[in-house]
Structures are given as C-alpha cells and as structure tokens.
Protein backbone atom coordinates (compact mmCIF):
# COMPACT_ATOMS: atom_id res chain seq x y z
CA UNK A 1 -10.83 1.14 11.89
CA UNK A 2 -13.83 1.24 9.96
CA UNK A 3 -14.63 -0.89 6.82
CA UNK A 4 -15.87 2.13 5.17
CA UNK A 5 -12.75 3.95 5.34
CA UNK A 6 -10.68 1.06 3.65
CA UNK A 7 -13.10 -0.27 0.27
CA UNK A 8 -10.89 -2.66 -0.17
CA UNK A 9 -10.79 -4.60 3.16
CA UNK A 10 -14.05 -5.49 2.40
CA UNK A 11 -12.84 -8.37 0.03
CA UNK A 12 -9.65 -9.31 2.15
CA UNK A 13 -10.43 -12.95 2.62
CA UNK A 14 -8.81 -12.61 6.04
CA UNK A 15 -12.54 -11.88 7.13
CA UNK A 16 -13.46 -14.88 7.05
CA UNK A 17 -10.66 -16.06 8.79
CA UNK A 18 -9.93 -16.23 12.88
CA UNK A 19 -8.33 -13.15 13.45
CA UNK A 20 -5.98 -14.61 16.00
CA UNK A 21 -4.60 -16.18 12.95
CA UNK A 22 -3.20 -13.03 11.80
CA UNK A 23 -2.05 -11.74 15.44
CA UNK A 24 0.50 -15.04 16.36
CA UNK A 25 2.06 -14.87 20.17
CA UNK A 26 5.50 -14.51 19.81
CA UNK A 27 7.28 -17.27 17.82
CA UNK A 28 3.79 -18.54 16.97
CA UNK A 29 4.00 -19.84 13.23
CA UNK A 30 2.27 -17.10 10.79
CA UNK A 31 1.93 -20.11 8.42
CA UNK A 32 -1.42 -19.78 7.96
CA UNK A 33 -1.83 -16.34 7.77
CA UNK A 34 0.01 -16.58 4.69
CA UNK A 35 -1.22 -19.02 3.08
CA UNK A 36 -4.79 -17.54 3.37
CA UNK A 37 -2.98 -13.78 2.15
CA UNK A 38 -1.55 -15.51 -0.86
CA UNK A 39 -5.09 -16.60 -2.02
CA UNK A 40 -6.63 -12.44 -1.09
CA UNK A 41 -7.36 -10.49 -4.21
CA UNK A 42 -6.36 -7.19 -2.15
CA UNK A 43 -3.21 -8.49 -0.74
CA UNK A 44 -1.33 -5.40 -2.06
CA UNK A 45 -3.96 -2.79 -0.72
CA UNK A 46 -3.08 -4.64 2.54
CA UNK A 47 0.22 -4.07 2.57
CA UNK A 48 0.06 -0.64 0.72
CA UNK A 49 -2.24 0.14 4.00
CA UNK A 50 0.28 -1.63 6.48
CA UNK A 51 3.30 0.11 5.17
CA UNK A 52 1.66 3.76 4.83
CA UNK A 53 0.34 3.18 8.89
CA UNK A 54 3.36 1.67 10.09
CA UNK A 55 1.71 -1.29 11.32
CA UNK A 56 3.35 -2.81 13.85
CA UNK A 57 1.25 -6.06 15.01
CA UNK A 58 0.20 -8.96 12.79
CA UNK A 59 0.18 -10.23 9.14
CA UNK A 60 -0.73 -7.70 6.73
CA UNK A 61 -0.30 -8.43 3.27
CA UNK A 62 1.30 -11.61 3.24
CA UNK A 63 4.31 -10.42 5.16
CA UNK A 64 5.11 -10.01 9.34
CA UNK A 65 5.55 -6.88 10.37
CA UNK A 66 9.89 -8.05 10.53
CA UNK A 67 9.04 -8.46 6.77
CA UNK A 68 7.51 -5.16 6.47
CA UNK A 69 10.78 -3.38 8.29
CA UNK A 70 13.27 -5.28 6.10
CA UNK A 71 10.84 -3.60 2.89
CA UNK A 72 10.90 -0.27 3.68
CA UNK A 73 14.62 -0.28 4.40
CA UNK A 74 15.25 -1.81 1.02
CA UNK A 75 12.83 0.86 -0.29
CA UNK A 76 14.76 3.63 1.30
C-alpha cells in the first residue's frame, strides 16, 4: 500500500514509530501502540481504513484487530 493512495496516512504518527510496535507476537502487549494512536490526528481515517479492508493484523486506529471484530458486530 502506497502513501499516495491513503492522504491521510501521511500524518499517522505511527510513522515515526517502529512498526513492530503495531504488529505484537501473540500476547505481546499493544500498550504502546495505543498510546502513540491516541496522540494521531488521523486515528479515525485509520480505523475507517481498517474496518472498510478488513484488516486482520496489527493496531489500526487505536484498537486490535479483536477490537475491530467486537465493532463491527455491534455495528451490525
């Protein structure tokens, strides 16, 4: 995925961040992650994006992708 084809991502303040940070091993803490999410200007273009794609893997808007499932059930 190209920067160009998501304006946004271009402010996510996850690029300045290690990516493995956003892409914990199983039962790795996504602390972090969040914490850096919570202080992104495009967290909701994140998750907008993560949601529409069905991202599977990694932190994406502030939530895991179990907190993304849990969302669109409620939303359904």
């Amino acid at each position: 995925m190209e920067i160009e084809e998501l304006p946004w991502a271009a402010d996510a303040k996850c690029l300045q961040a290690d990516p493995e940070t956003f892409f914990p091993e199983k039962g790795g803490s996504t602390r972090e992650a969040k914490r850096i999410c919570m202080q992104c200007d495009v967290r909701d273009e994140c998750l907008d994006y993560a949601l529409e794609n069905d991202e599977r893997f990694g932190i994406w808007g502030g939530l895991s992708e179990r907190e993304r499932r849990k969302l669109k059930r409620i939303a359904s």
